[in-house]
C-alpha atoms as a PDB file:
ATOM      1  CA  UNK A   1     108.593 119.762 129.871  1.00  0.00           C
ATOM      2  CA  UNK A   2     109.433 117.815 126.593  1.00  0.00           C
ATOM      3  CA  UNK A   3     112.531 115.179 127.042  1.00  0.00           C
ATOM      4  CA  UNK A   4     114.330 117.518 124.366  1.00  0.00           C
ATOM      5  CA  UNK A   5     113.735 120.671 125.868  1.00  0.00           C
ATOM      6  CA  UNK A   6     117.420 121.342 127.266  1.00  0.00           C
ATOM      7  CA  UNK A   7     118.976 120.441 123.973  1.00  0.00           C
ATOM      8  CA  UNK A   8     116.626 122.443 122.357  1.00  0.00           C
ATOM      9  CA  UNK A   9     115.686 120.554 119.972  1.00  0.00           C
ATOM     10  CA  UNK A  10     112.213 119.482 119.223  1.00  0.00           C
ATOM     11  CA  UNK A  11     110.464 116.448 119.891  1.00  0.00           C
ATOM     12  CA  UNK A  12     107.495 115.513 117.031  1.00  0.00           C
ATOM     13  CA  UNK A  13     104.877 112.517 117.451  1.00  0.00           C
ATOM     14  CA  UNK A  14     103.737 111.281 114.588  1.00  0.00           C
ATOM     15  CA  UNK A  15     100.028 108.973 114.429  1.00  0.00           C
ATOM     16  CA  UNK A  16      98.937 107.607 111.633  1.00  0.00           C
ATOM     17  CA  UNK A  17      95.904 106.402 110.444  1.00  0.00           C
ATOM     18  CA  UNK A  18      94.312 102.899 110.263  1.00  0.00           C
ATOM     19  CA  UNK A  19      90.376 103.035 111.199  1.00  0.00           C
ATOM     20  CA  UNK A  20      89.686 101.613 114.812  1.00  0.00           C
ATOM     21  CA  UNK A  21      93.398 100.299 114.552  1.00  0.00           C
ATOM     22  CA  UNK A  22      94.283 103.608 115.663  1.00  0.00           C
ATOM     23  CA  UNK A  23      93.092 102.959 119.117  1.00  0.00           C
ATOM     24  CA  UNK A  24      96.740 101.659 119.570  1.00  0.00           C
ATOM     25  CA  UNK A  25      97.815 105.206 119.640  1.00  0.00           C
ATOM     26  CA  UNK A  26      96.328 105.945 122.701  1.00  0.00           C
ATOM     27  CA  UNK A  27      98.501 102.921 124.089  1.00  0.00           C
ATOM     28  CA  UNK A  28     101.434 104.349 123.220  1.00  0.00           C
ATOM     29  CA  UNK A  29     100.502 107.838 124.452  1.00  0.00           C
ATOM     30  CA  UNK A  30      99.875 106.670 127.887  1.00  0.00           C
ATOM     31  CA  UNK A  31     103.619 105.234 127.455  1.00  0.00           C
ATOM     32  CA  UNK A  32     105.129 108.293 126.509  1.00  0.00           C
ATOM     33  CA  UNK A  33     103.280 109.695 129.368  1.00  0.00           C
ATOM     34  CA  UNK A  34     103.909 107.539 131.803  1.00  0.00           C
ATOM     35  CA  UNK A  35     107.754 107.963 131.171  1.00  0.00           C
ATOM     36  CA  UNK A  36     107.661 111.713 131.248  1.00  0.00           C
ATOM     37  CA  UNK A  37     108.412 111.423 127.240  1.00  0.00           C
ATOM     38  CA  UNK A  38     106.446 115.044 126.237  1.00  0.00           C
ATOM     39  CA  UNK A  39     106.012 115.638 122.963  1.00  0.00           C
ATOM     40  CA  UNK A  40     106.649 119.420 121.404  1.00  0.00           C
ATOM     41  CA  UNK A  41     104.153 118.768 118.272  1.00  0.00           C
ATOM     42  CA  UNK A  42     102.310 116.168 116.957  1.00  0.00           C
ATOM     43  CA  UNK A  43     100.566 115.305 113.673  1.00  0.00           C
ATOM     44  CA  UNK A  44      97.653 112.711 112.958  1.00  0.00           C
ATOM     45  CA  UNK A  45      96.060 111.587 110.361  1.00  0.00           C
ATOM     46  CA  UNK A  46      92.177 110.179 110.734  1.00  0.00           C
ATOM     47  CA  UNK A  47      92.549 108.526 114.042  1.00  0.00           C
ATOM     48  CA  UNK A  48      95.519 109.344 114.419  1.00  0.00           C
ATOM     49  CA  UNK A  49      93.951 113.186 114.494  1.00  0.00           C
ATOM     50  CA  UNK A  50      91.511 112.108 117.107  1.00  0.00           C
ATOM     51  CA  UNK A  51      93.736 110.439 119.608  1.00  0.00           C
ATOM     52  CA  UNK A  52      96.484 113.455 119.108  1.00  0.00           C
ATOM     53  CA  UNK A  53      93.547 115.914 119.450  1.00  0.00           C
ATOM     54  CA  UNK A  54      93.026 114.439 122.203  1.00  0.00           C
ATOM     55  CA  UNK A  55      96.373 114.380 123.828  1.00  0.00           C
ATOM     56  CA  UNK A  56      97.025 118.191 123.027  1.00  0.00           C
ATOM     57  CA  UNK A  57      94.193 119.260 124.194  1.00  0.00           C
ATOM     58  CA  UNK A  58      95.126 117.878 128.096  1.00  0.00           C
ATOM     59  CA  UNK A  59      92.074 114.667 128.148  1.00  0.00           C
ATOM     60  CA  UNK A  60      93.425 111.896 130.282  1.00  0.00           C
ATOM     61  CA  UNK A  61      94.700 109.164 128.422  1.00  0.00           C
ATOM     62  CA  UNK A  62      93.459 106.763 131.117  1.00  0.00           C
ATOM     63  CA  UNK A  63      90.047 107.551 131.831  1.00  0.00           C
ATOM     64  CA  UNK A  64      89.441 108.067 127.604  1.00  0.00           C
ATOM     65  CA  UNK A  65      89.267 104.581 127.215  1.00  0.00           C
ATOM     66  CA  UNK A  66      86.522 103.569 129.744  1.00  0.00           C
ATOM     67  CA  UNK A  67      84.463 106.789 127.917  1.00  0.00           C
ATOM     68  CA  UNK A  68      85.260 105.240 124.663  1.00  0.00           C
ATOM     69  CA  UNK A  69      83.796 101.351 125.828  1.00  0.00           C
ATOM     70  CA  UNK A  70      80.660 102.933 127.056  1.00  0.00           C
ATOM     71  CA  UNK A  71      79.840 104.466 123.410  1.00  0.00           C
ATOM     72  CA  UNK A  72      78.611 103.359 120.222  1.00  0.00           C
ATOM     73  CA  UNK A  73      81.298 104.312 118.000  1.00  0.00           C
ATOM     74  CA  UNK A  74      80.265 101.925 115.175  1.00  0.00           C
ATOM     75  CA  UNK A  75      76.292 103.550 115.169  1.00  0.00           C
ATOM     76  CA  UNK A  76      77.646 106.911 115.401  1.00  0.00           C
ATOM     77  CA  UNK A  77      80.144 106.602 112.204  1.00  0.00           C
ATOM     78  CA  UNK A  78      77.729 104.423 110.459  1.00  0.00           C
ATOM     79  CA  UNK A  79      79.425 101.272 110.146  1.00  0.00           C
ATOM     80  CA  UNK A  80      78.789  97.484 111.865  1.00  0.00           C
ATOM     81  CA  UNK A  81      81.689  95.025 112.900  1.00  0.00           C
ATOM     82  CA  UNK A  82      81.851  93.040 110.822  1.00  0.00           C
ATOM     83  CA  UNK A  83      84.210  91.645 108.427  1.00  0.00           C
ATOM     84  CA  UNK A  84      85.011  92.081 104.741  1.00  0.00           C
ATOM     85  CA  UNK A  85      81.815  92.052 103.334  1.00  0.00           C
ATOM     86  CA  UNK A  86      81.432  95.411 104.876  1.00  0.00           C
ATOM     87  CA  UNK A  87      84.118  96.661 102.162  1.00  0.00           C
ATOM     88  CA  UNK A  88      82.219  94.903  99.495  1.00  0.00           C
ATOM     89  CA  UNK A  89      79.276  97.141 100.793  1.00  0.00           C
ATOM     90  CA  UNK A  90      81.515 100.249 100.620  1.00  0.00           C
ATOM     91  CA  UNK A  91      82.504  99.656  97.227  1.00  0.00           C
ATOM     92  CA  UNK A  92      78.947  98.725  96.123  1.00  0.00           C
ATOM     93  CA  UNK A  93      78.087 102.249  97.399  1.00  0.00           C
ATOM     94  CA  UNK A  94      80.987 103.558  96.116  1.00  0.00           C
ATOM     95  CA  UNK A  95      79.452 102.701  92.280  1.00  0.00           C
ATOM     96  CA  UNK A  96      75.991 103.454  92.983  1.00  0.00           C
ATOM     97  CA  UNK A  97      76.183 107.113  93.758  1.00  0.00           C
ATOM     98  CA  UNK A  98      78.871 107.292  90.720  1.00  0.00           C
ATOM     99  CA  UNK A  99      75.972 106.205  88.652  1.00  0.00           C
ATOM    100  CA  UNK A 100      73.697 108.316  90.591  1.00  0.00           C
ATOM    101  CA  UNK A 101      75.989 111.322  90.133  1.00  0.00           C
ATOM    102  CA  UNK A 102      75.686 112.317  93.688  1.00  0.00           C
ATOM    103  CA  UNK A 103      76.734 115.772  94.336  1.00  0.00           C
ATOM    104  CA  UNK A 104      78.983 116.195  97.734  1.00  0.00           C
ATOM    105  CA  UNK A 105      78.184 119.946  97.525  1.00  0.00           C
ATOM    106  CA  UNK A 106      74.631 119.687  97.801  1.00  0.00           C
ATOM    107  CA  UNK A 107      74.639 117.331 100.812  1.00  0.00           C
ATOM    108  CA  UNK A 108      71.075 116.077 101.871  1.00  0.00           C
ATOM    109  CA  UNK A 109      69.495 115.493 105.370  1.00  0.00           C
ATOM    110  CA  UNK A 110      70.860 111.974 105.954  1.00  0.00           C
ATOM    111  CA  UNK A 111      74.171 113.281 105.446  1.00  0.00           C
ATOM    112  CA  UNK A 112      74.324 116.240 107.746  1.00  0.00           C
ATOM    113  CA  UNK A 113      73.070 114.238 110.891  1.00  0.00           C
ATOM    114  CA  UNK A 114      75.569 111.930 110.311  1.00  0.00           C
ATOM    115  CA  UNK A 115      78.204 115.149 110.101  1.00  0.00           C
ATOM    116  CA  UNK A 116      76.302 116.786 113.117  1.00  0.00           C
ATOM    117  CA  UNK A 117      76.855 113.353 114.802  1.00  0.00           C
ATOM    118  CA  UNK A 118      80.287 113.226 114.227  1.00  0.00           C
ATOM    119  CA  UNK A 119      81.120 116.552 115.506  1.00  0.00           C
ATOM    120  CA  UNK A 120      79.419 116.050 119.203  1.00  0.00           C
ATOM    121  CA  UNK A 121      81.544 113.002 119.303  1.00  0.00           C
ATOM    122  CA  UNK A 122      84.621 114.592 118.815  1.00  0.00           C
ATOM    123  CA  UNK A 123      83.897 117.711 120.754  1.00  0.00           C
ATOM    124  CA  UNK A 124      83.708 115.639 123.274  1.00  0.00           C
ATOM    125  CA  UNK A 125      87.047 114.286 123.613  1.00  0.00           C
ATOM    126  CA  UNK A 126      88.644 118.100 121.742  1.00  0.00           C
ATOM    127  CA  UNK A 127      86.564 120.222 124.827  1.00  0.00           C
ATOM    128  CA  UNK A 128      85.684 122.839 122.166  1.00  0.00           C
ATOM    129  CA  UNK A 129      89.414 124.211 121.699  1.00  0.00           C
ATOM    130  CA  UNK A 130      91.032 125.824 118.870  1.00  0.00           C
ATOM    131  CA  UNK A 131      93.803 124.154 117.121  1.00  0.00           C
ATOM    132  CA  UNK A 132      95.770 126.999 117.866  1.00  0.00           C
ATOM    133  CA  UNK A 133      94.784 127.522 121.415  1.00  0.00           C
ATOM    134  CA  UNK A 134      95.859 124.142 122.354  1.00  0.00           C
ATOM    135  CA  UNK A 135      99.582 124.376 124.452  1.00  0.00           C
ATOM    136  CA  UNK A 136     101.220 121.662 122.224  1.00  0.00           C
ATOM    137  CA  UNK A 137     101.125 122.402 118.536  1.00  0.00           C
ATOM    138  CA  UNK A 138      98.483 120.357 116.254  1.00  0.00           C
ATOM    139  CA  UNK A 139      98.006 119.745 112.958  1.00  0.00           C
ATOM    140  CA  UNK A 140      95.336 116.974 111.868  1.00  0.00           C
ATOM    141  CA  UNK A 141      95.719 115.835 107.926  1.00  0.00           C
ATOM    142  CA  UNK A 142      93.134 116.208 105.650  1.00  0.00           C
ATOM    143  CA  UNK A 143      92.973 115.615 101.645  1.00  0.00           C
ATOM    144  CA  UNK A 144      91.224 118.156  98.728  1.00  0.00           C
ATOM    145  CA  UNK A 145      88.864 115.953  96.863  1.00  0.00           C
ATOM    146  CA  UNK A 146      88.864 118.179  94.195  1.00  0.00           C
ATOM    147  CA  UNK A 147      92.794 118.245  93.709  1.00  0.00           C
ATOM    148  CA  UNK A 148      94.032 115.405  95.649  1.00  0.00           C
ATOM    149  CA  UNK A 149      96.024 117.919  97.131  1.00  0.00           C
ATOM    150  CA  UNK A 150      97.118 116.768 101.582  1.00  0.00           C
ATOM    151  CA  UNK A 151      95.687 119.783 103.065  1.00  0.00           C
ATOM    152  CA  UNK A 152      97.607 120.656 106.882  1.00  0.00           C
ATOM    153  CA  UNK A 153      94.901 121.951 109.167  1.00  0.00           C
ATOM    154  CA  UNK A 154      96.595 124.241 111.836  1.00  0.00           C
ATOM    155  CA  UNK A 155      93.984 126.289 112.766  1.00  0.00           C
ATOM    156  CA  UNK A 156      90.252 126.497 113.552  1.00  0.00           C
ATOM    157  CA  UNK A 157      88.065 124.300 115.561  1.00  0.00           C
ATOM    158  CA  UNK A 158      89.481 120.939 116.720  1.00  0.00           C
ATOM    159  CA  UNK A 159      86.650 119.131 116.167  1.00  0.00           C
ATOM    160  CA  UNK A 160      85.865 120.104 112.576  1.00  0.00           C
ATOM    161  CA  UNK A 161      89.520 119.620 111.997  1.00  0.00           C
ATOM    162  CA  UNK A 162      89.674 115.748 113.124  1.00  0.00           C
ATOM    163  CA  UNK A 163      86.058 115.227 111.292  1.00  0.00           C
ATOM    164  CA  UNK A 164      87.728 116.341 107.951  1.00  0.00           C
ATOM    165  CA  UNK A 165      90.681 113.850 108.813  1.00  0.00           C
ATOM    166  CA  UNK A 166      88.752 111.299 109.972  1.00  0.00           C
ATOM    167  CA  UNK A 167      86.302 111.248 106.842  1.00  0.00           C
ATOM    168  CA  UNK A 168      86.207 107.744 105.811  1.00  0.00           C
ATOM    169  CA  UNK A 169      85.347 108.154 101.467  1.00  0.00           C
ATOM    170  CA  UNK A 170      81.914 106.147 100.982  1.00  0.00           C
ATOM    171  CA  UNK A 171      81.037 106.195 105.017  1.00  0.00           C
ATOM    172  CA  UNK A 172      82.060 109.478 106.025  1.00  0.00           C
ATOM    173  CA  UNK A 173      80.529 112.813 104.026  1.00  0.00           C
ATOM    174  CA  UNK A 174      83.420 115.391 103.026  1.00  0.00           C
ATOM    175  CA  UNK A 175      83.612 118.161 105.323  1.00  0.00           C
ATOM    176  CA  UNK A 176      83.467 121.733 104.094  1.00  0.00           C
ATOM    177  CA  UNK A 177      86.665 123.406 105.137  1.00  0.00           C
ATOM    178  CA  UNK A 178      86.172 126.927 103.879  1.00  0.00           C
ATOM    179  CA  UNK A 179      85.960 126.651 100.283  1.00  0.00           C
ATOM    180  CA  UNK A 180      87.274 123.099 100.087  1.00  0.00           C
ATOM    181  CA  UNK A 181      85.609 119.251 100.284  1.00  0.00           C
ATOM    182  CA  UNK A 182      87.819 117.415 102.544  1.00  0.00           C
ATOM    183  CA  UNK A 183      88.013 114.150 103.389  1.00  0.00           C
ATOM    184  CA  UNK A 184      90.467 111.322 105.257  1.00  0.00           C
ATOM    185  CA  UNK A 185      94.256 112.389 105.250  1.00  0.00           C
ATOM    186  CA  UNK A 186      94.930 108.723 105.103  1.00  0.00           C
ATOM    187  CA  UNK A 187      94.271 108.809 101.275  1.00  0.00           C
ATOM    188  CA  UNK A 188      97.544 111.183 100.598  1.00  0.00           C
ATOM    189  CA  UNK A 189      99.495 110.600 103.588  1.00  0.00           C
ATOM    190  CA  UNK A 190      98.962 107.651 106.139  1.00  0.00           C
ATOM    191  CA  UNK A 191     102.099 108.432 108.621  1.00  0.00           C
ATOM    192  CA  UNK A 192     102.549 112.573 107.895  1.00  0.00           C
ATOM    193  CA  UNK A 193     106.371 112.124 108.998  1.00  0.00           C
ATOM    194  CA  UNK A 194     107.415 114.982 106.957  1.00  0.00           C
ATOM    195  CA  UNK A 195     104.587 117.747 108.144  1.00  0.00           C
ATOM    196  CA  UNK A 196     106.270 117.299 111.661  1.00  0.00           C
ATOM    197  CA  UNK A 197     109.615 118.256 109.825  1.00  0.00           C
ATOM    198  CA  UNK A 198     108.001 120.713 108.381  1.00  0.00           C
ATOM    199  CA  UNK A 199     106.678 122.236 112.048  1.00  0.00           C
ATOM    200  CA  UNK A 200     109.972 122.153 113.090  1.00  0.00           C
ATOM    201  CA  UNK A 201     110.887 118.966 114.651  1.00  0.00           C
ATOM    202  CA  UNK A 202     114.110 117.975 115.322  1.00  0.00           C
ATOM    203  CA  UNK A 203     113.346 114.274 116.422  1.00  0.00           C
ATOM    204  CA  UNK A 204     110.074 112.881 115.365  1.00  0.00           C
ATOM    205  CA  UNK A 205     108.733 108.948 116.689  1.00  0.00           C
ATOM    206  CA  UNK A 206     105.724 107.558 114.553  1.00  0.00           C
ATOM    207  CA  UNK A 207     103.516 104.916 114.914  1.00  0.00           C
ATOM    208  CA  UNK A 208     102.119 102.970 111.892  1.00  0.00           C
ATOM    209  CA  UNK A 209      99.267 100.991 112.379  1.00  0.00           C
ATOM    210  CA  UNK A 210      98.333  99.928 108.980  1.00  0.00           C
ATOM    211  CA  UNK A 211      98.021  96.972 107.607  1.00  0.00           C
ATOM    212  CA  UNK A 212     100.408  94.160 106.933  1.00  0.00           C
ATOM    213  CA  UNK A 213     100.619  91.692 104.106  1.00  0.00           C
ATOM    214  CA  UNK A 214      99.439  88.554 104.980  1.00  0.00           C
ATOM    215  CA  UNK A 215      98.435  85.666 102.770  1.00  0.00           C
ATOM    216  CA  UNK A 216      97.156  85.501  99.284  1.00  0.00           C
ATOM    217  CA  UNK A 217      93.860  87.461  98.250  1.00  0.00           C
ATOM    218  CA  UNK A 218      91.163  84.762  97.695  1.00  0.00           C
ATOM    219  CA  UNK A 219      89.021  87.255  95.721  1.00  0.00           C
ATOM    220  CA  UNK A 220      89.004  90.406  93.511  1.00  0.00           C
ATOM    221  CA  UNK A 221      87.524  92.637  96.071  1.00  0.00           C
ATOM    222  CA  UNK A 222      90.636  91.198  98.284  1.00  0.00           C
ATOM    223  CA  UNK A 223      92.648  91.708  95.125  1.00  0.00           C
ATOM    224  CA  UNK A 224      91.478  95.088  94.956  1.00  0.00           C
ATOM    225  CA  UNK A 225      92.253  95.780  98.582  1.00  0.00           C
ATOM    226  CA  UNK A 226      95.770  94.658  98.433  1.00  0.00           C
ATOM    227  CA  UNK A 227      96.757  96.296  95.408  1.00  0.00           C
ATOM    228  CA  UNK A 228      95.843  99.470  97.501  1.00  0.00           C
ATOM    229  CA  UNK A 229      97.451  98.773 100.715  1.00  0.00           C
ATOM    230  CA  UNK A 230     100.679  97.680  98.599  1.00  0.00           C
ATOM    231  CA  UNK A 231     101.010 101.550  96.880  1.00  0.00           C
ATOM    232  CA  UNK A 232      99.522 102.661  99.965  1.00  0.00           C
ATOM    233  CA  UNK A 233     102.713 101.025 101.993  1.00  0.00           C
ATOM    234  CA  UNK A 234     105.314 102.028  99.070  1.00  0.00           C
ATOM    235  CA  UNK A 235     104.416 105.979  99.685  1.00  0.00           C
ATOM    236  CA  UNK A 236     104.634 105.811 103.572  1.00  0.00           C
ATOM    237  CA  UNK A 237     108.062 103.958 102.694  1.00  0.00           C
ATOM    238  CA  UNK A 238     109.183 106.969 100.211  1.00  0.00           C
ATOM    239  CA  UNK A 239     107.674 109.798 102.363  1.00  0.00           C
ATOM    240  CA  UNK A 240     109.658 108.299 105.407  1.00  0.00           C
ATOM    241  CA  UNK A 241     113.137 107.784 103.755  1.00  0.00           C
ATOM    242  CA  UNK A 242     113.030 111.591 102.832  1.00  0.00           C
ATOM    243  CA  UNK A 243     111.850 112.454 106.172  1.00  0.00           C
ATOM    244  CA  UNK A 244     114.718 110.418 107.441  1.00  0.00           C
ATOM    245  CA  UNK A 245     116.816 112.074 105.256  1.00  0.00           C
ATOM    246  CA  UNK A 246     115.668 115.675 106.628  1.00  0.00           C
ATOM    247  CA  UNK A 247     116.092 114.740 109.794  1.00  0.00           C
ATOM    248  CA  UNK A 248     119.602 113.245 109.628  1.00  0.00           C
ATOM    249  CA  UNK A 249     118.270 110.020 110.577  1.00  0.00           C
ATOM    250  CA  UNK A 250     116.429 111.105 113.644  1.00  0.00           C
ATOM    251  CA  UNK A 251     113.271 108.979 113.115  1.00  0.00           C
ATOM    252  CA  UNK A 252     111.817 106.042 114.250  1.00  0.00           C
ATOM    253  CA  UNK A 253     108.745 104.267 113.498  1.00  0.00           C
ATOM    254  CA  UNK A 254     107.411 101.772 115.355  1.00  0.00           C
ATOM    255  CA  UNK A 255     104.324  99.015 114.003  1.00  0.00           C
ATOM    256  CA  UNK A 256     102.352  98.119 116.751  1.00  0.00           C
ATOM    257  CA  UNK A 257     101.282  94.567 115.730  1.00  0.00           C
ATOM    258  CA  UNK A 258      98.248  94.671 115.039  1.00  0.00           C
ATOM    259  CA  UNK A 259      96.961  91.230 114.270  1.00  0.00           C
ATOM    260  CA  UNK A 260      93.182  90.733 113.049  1.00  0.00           C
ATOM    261  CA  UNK A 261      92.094  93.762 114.582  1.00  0.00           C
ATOM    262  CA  UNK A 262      88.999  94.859 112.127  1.00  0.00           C
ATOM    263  CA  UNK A 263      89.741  98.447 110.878  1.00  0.00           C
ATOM    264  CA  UNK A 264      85.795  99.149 110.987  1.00  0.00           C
ATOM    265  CA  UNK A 265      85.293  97.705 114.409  1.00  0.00           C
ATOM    266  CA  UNK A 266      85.642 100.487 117.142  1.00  0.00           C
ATOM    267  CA  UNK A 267      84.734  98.386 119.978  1.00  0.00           C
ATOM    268  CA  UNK A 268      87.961  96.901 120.476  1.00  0.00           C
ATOM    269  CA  UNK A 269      89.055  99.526 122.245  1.00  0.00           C
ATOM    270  CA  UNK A 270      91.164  97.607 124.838  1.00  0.00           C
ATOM    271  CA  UNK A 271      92.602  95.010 123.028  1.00  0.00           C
ATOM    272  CA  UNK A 272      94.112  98.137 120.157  1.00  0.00           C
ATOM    273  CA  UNK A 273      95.091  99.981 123.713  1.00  0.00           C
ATOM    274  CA  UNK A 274      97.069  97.064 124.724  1.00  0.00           C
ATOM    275  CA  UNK A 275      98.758  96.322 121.870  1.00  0.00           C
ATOM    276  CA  UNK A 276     100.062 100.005 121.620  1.00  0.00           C
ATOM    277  CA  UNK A 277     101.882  99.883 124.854  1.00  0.00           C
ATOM    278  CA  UNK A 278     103.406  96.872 124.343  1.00  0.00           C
ATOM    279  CA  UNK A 279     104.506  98.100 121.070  1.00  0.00           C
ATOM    280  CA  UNK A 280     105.704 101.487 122.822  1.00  0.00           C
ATOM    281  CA  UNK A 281     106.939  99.589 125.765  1.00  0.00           C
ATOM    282  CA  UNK A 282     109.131  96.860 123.796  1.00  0.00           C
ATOM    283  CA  UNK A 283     110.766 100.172 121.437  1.00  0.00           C
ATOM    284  CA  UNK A 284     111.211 102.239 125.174  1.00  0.00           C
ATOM    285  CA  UNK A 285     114.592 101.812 125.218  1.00  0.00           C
ATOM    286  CA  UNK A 286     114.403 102.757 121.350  1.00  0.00           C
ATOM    287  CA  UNK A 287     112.925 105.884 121.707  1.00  0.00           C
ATOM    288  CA  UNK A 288     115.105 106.783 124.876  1.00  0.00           C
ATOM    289  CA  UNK A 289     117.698 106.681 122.465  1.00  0.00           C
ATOM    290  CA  UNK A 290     116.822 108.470 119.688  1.00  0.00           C
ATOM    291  CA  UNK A 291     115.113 111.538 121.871  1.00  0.00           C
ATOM    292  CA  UNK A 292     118.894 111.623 123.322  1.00  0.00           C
ATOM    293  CA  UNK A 293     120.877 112.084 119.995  1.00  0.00           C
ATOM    294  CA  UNK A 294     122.070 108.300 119.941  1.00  0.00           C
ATOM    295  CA  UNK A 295     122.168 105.278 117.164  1.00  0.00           C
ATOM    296  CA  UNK A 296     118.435 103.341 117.170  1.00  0.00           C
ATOM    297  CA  UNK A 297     119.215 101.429 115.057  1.00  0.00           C
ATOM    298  CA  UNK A 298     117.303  99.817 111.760  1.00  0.00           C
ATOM    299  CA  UNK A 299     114.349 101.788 112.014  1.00  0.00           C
ATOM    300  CA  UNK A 300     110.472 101.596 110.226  1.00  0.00           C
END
């Protein structure tokens, strides 16, 4: 039963994206768990879709983790640990197969393993459902890369559904979705506050694990970075006020602190899972009090 339930209102999670940050969401699931806090509907973006997926479709949040340790998440995405070089890579790629004209439509062989790798991995923690056979509603956020359009997958397979979410641009191939190329929702909408409005929440809770602003950039690749992460943070701001706004100011986000956690480095699984209950377990009282109509507060 969702904390809500009697009031009948609705109670939406929100989980945004952030690379391997996102492991934090699973922290804060195992929270909301823990306290009998049951979401109604929740919305992810990239892995924010996976660890939601997850959720809805009934995996426990407690053995996931030791699963997730034993794999190699970086060889199965394509990606190494490593620091910011790695972008420097992406956007080296980025301007080779511009001057290449690669065609997305035409994929080649290389490509499709790496999609065919993707979706055993996330079949495995979706068990093969529908979105909308799953007993909580979904919805994973994807973006048209031929309009720029945020696309709201409701239904169809899970799996396919978080793979077009999760689909990193320069390490991730689009996903065909019918007769659209879709890749990471995190490019149009990092914390999807308002699609929970949209599914009818009443109440929604989101957690932002994106980056922070730290420092000065020492190069123009860093340069380049920040300049994204700053417009990046100034739509999540706008989207939020107006979902704040729709919601009568029934919406908190909470910013799990992230720290140097690597965005590209999916084997810190524990030390992301830790920092997301701490972040859910410091805002409990928070969230107690927004799920039961009172003041929370300044909010995210």
């Amino acid at each position: 039963m969702s904390s809500t339930e009697a009031e009948g209102e609705r109670f939406g999670l929100v989980l945004g994206g952030g690379g391997a940050r996102g492991f934090a969401h699973l922290g804060v699931l195992q929270v909301l768990q823990e306290e009998g806090l049951r979401p109604d509907l929740v919305v992810g973006t990239s892995m924010g879709s996976l660890m939601g997926a997850a959720f809805a479709a009934g995996v426990d949040l407690h053995k996931l983790p030791k699963v997730l340790k034993e794999l190699d998440i970086n060889g199965i995405i394509g990606v190494s640990p490593v620091g910011r070089h790695e972008i420097e890579k992406l956007i080296g790629r980025s301007l080779t197969e511009q001057f290449r004209r690669s065609h997305w439509d035409d994929q080649g062989e290389e490509r499709s393993a790496q999609l065919d790798r993707m979706y055993r991995f996330f079949q495995l923690f979706t068990k093969g459902n529908a979105i909308e056979d799953l007993e909580i509603a979904f919805a994973a956020i994807a973006t048209d890369l031929r309009t720029g359009k945020e696309i709201v997958l409701r239904e169809g397979k899970l799996y396919k559904a978080v793979t077009a979410s999760s689909a990193i641009p320069g390490f991730i191939s689009p996903v065909k979705w019918k007769d659209r190329l879709l890749i990471d929702g995190g490019v149009v909408d990092k914390v999807p506050t308002n699609v929970a409005v949209d599914m009818g929440a009443d109440i929604v809770l989101a957690a932002d694990v994106s980056s922070r602003l730290e420092g000065l950039p020492q190069n123009s690749v860093e340069l380049l970075l920040r300049a994204d992460v700053m417009t990046s943070r100034e739509l999540v701001r706008v989207k939020n006020e107006r979902a704040r706004r729709r919601l009568e100011g029934r919406l908190l986000v909470v910013h799990p602190r992230m720290k140097d956690l690597n965005w590209l480095d999916f084997s810190q699984v524990e030390e992301a899972l830790e920092i997301g209950r701490k972040c859910a377990l410091d805002n409990l009282d928070r969230i107690e009090r927004l799920l039961k109509g009172r003041e929370v507060g300044p909010v995210g």
